[in-house]
N, C-alpha and C. Protein backbone atom coordinates (compact mmCIF):
# COMPACT_ATOMS: atom_id res chain seq x y z
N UNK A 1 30.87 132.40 72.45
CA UNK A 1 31.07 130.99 72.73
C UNK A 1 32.44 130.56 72.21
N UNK A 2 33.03 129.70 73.31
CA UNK A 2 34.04 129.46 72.53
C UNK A 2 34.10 128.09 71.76
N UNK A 3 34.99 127.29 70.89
CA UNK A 3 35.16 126.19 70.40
C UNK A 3 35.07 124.93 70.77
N UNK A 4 34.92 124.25 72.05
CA UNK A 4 34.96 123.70 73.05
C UNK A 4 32.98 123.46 73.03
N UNK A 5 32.70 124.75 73.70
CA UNK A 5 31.12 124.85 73.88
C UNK A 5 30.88 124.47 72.06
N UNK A 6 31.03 125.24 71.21
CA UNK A 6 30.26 125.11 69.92
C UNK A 6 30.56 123.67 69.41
N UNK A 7 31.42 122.67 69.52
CA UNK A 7 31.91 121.06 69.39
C UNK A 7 30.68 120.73 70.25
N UNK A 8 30.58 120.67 71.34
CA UNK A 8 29.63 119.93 72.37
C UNK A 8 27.76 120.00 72.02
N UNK A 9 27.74 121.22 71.56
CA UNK A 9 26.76 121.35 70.56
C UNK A 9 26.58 120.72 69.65
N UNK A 10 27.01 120.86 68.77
CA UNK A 10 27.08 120.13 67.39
C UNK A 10 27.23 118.53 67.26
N UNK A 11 27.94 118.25 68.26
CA UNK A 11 28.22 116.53 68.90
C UNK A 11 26.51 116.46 69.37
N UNK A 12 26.13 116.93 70.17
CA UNK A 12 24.88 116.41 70.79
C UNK A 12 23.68 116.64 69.84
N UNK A 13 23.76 117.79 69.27
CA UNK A 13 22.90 117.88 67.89
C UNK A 13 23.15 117.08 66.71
N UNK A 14 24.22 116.50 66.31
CA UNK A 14 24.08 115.51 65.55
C UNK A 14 23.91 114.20 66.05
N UNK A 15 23.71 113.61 67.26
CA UNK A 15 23.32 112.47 67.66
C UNK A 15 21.94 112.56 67.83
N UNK A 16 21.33 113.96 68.11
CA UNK A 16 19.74 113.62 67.83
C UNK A 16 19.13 113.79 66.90
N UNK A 17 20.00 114.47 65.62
CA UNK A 17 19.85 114.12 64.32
C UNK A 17 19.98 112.84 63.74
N UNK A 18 21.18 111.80 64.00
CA UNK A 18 21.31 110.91 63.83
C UNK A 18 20.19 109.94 64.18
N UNK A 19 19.70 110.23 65.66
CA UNK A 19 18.41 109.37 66.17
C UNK A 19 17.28 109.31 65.13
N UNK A 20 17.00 110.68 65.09
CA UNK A 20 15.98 111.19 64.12
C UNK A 20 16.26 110.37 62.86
N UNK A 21 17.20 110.07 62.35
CA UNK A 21 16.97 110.00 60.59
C UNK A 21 16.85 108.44 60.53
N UNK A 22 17.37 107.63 62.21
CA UNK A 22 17.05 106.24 61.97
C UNK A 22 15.48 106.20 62.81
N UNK A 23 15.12 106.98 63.23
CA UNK A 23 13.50 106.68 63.95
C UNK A 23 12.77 106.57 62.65
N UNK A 24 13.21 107.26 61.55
CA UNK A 24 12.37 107.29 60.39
C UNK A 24 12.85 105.74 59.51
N UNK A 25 13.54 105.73 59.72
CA UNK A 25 14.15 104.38 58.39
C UNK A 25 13.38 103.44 59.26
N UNK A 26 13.46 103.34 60.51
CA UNK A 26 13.18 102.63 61.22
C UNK A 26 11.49 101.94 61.01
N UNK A 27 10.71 103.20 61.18
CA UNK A 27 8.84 103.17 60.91
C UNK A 27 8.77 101.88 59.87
N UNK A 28 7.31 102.08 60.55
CA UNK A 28 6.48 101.25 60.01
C UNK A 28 5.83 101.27 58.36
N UNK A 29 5.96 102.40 58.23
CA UNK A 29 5.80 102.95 57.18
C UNK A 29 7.00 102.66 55.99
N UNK A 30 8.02 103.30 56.46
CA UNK A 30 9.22 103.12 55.48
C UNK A 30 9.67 101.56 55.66
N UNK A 31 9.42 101.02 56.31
CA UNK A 31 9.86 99.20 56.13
C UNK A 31 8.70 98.88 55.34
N UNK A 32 7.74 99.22 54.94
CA UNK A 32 6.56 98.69 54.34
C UNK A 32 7.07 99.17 52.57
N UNK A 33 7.49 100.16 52.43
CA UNK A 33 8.01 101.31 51.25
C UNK A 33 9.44 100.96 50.79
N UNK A 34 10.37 100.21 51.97
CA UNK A 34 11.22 99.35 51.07
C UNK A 34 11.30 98.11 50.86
N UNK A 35 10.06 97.40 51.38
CA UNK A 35 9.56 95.75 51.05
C UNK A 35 8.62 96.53 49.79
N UNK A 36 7.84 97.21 49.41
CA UNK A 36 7.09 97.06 48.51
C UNK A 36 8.33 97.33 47.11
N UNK A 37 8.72 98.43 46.93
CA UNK A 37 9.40 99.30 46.45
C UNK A 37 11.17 99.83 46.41
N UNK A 38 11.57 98.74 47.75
CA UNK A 38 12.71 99.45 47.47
C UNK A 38 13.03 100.72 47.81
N UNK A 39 12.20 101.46 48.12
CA UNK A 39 12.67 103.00 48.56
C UNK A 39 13.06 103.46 49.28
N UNK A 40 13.74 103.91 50.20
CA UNK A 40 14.14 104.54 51.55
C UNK A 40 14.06 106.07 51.41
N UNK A 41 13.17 106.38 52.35
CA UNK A 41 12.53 108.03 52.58
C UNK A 41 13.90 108.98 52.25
N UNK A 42 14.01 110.08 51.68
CA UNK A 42 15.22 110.37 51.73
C UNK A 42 15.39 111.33 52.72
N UNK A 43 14.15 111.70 54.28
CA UNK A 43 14.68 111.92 55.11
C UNK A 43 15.21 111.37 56.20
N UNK A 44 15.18 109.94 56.10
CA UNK A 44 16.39 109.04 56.63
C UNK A 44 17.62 109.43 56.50
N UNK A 45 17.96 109.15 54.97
CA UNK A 45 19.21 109.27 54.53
C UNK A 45 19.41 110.70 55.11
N UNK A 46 19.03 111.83 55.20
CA UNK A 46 19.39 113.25 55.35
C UNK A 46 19.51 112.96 57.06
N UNK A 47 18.64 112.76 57.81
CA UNK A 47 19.13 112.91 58.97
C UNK A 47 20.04 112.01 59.11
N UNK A 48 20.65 110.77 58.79
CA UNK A 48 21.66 110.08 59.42
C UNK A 48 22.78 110.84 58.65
N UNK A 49 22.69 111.14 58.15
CA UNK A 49 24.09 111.45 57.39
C UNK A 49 24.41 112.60 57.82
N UNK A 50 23.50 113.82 57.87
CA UNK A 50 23.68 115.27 58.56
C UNK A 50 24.21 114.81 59.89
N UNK A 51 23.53 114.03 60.69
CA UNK A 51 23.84 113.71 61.78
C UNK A 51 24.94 113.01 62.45
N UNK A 52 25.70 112.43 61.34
CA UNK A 52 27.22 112.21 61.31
C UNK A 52 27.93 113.27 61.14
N UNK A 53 27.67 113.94 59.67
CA UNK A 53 28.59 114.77 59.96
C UNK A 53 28.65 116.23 60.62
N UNK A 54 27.52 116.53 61.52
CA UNK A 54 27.63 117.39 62.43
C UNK A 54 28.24 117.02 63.86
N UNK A 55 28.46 114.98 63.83
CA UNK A 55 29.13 114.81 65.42
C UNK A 55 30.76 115.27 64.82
N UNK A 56 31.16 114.41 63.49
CA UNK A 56 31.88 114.77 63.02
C UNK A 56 33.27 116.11 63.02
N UNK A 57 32.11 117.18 62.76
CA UNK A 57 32.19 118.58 62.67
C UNK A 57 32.64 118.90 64.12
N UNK A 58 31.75 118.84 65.50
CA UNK A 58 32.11 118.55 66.42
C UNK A 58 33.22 118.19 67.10
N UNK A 59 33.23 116.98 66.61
CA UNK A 59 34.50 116.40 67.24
C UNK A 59 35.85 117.37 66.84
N UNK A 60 35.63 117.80 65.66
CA UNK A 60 36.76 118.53 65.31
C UNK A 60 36.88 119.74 65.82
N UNK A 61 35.57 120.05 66.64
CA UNK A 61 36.00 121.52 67.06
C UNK A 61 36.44 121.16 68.15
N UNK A 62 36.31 119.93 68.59
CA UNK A 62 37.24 120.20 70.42
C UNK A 62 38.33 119.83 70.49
N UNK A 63 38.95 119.75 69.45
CA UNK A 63 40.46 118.84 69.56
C UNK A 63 41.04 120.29 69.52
């Protein structure tokens, strides 16, 4: 594969990582867990953030 293909990957895999880590912050569950508590799941935080910086990562491989 070349650099080009492996960017386009990693771009599209971190936007459905990204989806992923706000479908969770998002629930019903975790809005209930940071009105009680304050807490935010920390696989929110892991998928949005992985999921940046794998578009990130991405982006840099196609330039």
């Amino acid at each position: 594969m070349n650099n080009r293909t492996i960017g386009v990957i990693l771009i599209i895999a971190g936007a459905a990582l990204g989806l992923w880590g706000y479908d969770i912050y998002d629930s019903a569950s975790s809005q209930l867990s940071r009105t009680l508590n304050g807490d935010t799941p920390i696989e929110a935080w892991a998928g949005m953030a992985g999921g940046a910086i794998a578009v990130l990562a991405g982006i840099i491989k196609i330039k």
